[in-house]
PDB file of N, CA and C in Angstrom:
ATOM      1  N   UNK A   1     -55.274  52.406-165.693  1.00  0.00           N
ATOM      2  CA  UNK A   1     -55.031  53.338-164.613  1.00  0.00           C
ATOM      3  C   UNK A   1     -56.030  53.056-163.488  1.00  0.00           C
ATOM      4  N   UNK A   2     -55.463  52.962-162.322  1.00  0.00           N
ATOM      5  CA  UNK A   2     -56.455  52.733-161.291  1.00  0.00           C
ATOM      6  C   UNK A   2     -57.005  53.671-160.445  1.00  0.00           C
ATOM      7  N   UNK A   3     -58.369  53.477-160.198  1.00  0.00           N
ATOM      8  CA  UNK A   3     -59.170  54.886-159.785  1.00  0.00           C
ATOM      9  C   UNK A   3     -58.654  55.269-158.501  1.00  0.00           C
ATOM     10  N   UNK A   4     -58.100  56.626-158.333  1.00  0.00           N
ATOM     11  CA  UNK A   4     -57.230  56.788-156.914  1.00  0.00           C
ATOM     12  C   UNK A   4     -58.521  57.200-155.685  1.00  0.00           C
ATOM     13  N   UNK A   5     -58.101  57.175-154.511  1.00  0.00           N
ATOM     14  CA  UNK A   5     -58.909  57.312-153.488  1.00  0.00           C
ATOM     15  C   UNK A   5     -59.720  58.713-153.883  1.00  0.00           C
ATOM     16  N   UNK A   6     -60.939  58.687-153.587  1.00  0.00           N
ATOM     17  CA  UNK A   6     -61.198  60.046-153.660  1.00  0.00           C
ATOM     18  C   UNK A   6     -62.227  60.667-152.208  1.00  0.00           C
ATOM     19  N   UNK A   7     -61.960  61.780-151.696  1.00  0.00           N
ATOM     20  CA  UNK A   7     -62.274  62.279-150.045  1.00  0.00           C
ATOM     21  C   UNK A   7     -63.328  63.272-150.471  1.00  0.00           C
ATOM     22  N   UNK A   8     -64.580  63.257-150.166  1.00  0.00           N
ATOM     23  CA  UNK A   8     -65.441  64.046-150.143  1.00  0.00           C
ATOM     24  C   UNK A   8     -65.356  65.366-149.340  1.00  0.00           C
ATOM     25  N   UNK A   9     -65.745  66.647-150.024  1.00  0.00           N
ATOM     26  CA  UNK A   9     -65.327  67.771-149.320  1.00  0.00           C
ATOM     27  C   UNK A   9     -66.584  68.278-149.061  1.00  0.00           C
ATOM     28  N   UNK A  10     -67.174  69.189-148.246  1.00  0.00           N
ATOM     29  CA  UNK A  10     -68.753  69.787-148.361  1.00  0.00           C
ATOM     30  C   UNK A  10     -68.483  71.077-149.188  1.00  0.00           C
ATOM     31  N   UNK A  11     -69.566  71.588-149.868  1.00  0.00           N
ATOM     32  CA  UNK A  11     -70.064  72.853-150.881  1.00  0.00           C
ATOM     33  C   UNK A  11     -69.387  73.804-150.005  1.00  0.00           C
ATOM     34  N   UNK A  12     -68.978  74.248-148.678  1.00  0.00           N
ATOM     35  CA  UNK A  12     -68.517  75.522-148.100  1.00  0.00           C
ATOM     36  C   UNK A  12     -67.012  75.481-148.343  1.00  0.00           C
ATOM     37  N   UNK A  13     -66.257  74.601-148.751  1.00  0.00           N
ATOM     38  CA  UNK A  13     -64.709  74.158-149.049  1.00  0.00           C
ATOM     39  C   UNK A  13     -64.750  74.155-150.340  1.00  0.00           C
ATOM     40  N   UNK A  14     -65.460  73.661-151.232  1.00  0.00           N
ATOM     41  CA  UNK A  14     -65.658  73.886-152.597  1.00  0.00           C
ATOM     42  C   UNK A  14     -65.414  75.470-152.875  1.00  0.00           C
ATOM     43  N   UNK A  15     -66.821  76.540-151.931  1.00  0.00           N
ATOM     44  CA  UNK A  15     -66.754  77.863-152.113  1.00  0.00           C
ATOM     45  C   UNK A  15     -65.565  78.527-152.116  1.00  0.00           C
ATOM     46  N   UNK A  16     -64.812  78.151-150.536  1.00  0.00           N
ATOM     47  CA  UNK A  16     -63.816  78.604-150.848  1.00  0.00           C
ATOM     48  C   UNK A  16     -62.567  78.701-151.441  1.00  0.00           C
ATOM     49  N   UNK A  17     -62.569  77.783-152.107  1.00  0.00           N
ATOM     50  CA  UNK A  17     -61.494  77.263-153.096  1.00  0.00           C
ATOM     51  C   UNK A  17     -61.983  78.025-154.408  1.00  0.00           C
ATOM     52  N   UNK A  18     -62.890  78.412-155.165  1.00  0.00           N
ATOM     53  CA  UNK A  18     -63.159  78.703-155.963  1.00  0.00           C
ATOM     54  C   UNK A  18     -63.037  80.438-155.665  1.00  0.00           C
ATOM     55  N   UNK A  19     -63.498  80.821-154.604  1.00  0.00           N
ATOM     56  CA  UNK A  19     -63.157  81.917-153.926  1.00  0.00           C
ATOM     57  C   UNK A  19     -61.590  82.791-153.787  1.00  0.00           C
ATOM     58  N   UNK A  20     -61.002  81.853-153.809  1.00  0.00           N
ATOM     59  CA  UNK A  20     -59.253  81.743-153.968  1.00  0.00           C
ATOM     60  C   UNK A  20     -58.578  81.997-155.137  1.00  0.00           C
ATOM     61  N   UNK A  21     -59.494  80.951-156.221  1.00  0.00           N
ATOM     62  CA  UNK A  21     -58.823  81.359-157.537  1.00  0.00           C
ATOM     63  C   UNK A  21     -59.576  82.756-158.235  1.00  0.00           C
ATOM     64  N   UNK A  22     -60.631  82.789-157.847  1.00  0.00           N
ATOM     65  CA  UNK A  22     -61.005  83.995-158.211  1.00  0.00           C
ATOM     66  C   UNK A  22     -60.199  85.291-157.987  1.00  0.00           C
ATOM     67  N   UNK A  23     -59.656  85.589-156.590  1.00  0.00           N
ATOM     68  CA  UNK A  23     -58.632  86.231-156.527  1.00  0.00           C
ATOM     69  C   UNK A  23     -57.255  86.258-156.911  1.00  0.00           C
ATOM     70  N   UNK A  24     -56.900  85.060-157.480  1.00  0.00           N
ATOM     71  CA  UNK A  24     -55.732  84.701-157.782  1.00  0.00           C
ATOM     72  C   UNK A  24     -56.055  85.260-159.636  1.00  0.00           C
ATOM     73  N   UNK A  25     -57.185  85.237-160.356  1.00  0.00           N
ATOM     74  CA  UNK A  25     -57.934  85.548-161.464  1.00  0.00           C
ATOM     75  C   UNK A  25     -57.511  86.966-161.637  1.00  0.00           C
ATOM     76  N   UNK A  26     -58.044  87.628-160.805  1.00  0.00           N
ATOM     77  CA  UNK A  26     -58.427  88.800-160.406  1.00  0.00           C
ATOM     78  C   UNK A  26     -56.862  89.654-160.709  1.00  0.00           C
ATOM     79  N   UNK A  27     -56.157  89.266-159.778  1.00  0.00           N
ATOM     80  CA  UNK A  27     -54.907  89.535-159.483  1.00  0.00           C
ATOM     81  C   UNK A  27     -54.309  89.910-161.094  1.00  0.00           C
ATOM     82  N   UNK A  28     -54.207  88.457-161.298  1.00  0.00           N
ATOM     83  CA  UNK A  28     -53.347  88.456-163.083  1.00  0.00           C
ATOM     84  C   UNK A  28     -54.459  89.740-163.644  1.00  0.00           C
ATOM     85  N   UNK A  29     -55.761  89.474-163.668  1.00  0.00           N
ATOM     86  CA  UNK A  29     -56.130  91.014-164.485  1.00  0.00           C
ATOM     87  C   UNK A  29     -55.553  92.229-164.061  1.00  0.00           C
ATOM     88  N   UNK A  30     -55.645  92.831-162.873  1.00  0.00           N
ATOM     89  CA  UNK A  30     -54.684  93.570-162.191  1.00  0.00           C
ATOM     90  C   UNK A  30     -53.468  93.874-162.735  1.00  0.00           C
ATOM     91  N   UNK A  31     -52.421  92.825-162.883  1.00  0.00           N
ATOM     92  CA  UNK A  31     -50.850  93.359-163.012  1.00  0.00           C
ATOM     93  C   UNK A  31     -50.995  93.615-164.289  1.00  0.00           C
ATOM     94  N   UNK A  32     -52.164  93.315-165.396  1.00  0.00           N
ATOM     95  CA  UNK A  32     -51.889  93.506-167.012  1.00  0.00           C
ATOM     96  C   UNK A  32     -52.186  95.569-167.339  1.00  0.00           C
ATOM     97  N   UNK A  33     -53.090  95.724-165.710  1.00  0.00           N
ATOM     98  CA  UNK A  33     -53.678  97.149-166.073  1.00  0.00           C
ATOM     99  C   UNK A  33     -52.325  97.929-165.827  1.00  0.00           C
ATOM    100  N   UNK A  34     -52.558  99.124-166.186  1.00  0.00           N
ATOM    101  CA  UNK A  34     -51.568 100.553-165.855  1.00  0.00           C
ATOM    102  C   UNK A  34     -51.580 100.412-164.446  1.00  0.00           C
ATOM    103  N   UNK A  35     -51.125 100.667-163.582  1.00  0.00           N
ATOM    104  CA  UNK A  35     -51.132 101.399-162.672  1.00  0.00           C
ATOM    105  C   UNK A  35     -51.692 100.310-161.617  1.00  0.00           C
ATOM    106  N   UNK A  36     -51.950  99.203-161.855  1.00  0.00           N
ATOM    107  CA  UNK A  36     -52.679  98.583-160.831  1.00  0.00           C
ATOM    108  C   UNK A  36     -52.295  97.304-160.052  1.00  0.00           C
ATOM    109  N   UNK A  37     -50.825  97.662-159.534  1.00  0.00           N
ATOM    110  CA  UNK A  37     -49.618  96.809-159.018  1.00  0.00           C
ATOM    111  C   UNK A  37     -50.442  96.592-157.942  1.00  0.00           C
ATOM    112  N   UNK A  38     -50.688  97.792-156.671  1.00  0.00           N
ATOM    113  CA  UNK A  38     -51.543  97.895-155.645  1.00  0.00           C
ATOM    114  C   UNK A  38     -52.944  96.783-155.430  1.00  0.00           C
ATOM    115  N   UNK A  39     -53.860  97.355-156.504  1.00  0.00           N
ATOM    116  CA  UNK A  39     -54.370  95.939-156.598  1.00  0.00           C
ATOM    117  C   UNK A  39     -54.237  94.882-156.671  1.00  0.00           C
ATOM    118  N   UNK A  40     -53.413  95.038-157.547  1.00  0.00           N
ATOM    119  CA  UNK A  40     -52.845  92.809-157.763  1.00  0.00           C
ATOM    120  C   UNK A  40     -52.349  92.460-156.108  1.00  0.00           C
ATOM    121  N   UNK A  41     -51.797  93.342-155.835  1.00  0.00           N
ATOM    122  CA  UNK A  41     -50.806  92.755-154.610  1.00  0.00           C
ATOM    123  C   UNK A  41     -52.275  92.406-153.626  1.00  0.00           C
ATOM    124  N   UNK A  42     -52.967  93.504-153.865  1.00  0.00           N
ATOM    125  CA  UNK A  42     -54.273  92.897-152.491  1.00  0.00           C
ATOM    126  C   UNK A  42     -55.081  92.068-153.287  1.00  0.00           C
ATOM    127  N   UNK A  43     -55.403  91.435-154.453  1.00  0.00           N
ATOM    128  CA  UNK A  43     -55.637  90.438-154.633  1.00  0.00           C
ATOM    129  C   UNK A  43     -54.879  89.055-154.635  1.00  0.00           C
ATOM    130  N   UNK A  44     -53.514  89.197-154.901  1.00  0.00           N
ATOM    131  CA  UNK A  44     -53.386  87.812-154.901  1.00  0.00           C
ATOM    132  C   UNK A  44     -52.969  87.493-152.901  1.00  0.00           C
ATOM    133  N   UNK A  45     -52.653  88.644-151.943  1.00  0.00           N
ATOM    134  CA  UNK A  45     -52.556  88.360-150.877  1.00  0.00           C
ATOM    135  C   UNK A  45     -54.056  87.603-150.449  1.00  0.00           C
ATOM    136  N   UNK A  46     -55.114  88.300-150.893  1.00  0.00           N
ATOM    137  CA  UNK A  46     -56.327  87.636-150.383  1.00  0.00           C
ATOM    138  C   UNK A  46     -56.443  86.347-151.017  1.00  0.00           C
ATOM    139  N   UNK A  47     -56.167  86.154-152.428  1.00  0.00           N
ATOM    140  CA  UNK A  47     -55.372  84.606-152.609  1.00  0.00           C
ATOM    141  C   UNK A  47     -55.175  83.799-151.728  1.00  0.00           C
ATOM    142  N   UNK A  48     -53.603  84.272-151.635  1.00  0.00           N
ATOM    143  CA  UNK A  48     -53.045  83.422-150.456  1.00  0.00           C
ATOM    144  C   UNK A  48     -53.392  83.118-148.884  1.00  0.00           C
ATOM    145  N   UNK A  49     -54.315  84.062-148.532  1.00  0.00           N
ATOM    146  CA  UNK A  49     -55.027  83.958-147.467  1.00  0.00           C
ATOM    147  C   UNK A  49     -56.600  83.168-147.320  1.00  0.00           C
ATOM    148  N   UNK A  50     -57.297  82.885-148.565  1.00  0.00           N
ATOM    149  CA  UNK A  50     -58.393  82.273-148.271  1.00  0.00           C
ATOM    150  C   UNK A  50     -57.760  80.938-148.722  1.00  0.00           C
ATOM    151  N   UNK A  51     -56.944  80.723-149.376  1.00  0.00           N
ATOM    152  CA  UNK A  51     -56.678  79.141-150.137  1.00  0.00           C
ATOM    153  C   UNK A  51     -55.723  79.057-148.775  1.00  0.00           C
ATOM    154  N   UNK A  52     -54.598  79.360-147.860  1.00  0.00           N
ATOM    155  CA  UNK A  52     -54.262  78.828-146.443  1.00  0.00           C
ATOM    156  C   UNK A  52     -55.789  78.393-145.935  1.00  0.00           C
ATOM    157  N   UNK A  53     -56.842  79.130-145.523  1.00  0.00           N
ATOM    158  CA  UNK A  53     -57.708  78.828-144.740  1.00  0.00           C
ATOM    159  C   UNK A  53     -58.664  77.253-145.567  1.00  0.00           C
ATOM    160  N   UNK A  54     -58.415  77.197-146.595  1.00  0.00           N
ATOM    161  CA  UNK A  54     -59.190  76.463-147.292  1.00  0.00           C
ATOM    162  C   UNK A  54     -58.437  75.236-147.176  1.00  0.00           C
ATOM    163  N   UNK A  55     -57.174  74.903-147.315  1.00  0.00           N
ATOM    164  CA  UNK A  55     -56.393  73.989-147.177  1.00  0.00           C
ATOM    165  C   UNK A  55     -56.490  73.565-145.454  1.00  0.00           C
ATOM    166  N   UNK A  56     -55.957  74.701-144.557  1.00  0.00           N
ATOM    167  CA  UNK A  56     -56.481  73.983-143.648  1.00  0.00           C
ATOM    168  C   UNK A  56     -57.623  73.530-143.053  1.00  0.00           C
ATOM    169  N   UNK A  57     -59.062  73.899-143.769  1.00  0.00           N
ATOM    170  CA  UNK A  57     -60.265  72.849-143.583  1.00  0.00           C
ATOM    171  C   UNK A  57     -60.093  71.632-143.770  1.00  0.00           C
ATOM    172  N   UNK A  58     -59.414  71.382-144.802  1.00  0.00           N
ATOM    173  CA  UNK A  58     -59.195  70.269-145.412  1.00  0.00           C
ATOM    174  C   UNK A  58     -58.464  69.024-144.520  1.00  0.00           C
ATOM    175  N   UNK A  59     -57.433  70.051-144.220  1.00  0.00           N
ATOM    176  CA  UNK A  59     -56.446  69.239-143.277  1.00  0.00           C
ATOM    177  C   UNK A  59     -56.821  68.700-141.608  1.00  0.00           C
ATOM    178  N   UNK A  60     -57.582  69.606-141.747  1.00  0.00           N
ATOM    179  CA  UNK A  60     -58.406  69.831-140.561  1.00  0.00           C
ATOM    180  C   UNK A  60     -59.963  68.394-140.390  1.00  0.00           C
ATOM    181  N   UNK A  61     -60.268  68.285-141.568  1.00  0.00           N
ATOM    182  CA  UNK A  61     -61.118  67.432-141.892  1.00  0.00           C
ATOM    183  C   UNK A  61     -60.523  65.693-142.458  1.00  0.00           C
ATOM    184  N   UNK A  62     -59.645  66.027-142.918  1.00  0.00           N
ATOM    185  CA  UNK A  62     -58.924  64.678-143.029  1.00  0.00           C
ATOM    186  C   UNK A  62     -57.207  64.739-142.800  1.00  0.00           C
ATOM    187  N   UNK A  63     -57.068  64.573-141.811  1.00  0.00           N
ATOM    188  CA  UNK A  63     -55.516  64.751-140.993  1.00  0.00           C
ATOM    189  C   UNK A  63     -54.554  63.972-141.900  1.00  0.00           C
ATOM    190  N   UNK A  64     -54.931  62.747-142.016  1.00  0.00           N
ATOM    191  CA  UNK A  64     -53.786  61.814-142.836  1.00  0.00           C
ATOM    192  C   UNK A  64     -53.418  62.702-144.296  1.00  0.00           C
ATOM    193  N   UNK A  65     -54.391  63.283-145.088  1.00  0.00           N
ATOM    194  CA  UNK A  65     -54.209  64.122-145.751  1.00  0.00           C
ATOM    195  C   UNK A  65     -52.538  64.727-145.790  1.00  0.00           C
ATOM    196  N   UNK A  66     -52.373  65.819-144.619  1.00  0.00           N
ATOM    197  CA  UNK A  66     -51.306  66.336-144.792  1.00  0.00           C
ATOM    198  C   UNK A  66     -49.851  65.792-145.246  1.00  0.00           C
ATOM    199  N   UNK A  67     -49.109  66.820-145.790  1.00  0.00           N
ATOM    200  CA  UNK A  67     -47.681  65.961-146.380  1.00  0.00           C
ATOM    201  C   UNK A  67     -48.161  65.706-147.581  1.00  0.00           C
ATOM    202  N   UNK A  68     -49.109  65.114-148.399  1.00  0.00           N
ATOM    203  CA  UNK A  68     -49.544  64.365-149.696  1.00  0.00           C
ATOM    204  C   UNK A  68     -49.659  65.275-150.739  1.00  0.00           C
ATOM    205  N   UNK A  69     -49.262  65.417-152.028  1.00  0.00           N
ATOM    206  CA  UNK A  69     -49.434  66.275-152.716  1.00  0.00           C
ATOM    207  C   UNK A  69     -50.812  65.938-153.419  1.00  0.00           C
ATOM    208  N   UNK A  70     -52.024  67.238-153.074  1.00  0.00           N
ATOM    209  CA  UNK A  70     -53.274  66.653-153.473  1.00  0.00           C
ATOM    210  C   UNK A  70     -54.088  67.417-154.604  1.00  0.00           C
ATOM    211  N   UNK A  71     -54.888  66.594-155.587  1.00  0.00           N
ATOM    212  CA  UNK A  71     -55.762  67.858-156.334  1.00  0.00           C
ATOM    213  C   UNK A  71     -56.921  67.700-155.479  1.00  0.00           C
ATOM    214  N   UNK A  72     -57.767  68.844-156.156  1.00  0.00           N
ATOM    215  CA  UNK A  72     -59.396  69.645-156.035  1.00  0.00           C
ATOM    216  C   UNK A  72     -60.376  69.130-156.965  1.00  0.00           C
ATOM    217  N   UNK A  73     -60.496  68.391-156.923  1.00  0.00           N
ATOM    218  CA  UNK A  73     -61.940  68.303-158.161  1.00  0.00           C
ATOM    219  C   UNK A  73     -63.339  68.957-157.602  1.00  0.00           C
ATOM    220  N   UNK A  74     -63.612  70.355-158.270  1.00  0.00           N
ATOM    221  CA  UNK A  74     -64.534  71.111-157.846  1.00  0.00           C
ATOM    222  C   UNK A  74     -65.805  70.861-158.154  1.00  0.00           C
ATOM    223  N   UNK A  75     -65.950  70.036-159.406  1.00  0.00           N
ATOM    224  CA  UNK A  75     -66.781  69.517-160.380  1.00  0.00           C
ATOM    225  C   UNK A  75     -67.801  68.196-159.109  1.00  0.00           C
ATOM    226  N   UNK A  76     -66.973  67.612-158.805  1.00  0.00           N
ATOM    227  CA  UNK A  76     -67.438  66.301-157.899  1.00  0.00           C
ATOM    228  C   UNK A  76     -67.397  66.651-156.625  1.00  0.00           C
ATOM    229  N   UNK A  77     -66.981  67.564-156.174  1.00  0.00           N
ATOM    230  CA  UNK A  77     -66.685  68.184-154.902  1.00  0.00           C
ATOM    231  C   UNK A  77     -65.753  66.896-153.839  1.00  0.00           C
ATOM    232  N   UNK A  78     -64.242  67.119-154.392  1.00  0.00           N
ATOM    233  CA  UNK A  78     -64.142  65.681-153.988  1.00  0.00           C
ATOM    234  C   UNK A  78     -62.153  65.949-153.844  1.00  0.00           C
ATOM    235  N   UNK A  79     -61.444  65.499-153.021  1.00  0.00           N
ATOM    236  CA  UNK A  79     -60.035  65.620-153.231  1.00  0.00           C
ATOM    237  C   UNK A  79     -59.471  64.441-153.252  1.00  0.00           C
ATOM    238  N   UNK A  80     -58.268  64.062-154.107  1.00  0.00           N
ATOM    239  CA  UNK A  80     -57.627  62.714-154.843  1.00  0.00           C
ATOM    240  C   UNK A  80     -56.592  63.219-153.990  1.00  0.00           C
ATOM    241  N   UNK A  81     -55.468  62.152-153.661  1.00  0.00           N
ATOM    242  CA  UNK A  81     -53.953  62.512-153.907  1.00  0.00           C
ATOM    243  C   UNK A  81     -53.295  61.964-155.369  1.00  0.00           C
ATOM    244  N   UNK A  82     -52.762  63.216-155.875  1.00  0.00           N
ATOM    245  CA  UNK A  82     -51.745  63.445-156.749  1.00  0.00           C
ATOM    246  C   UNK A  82     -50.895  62.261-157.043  1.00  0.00           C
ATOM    247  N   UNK A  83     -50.679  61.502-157.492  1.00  0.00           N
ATOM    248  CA  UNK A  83     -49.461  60.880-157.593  1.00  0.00           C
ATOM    249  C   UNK A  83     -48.627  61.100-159.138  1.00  0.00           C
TER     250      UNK A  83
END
């Protein structure tokens, strides 16, 4: 297997990506409670609103990027495209 390109991201894109799933975390605990539809919904919206902003750093930081289906390696702080 050959080692695919990999794009260095800085620690503030890391944050917020991790920031994202946390709410997306959050959320699923939410819909398991009684009563706490309300919550989930404002967690996974804040989800979907910091991981848009996080993606477009990204895109924003490496243009050719876009269109490519890409992972996160949070570990290396670093983004591959998917193939």
């Amino acid at each position: 297997m050959a080692d695919k390109e990999k794009y260095e991201i800085p620690q503030e894109l890391v944050d917020i990506s991790l920031k994202a799933n946390a709410a997306n975390t959050l959320g699923k605990w939410y819909v398991k409670m009684p009563l706490g539809y309300k919550k989930a919904l404002k967690a996974f919206e804040s989800h979907n609103k910091i991981n848009n902003e996080f993606w477009q750093k990204v895109y924003t930081l490496y243009p050719d990027l876009k269109g490519k289906p890409l992972r996160l390696d949070a570990i290396n702080k670093c983004i591959s495209i998917d193939e």
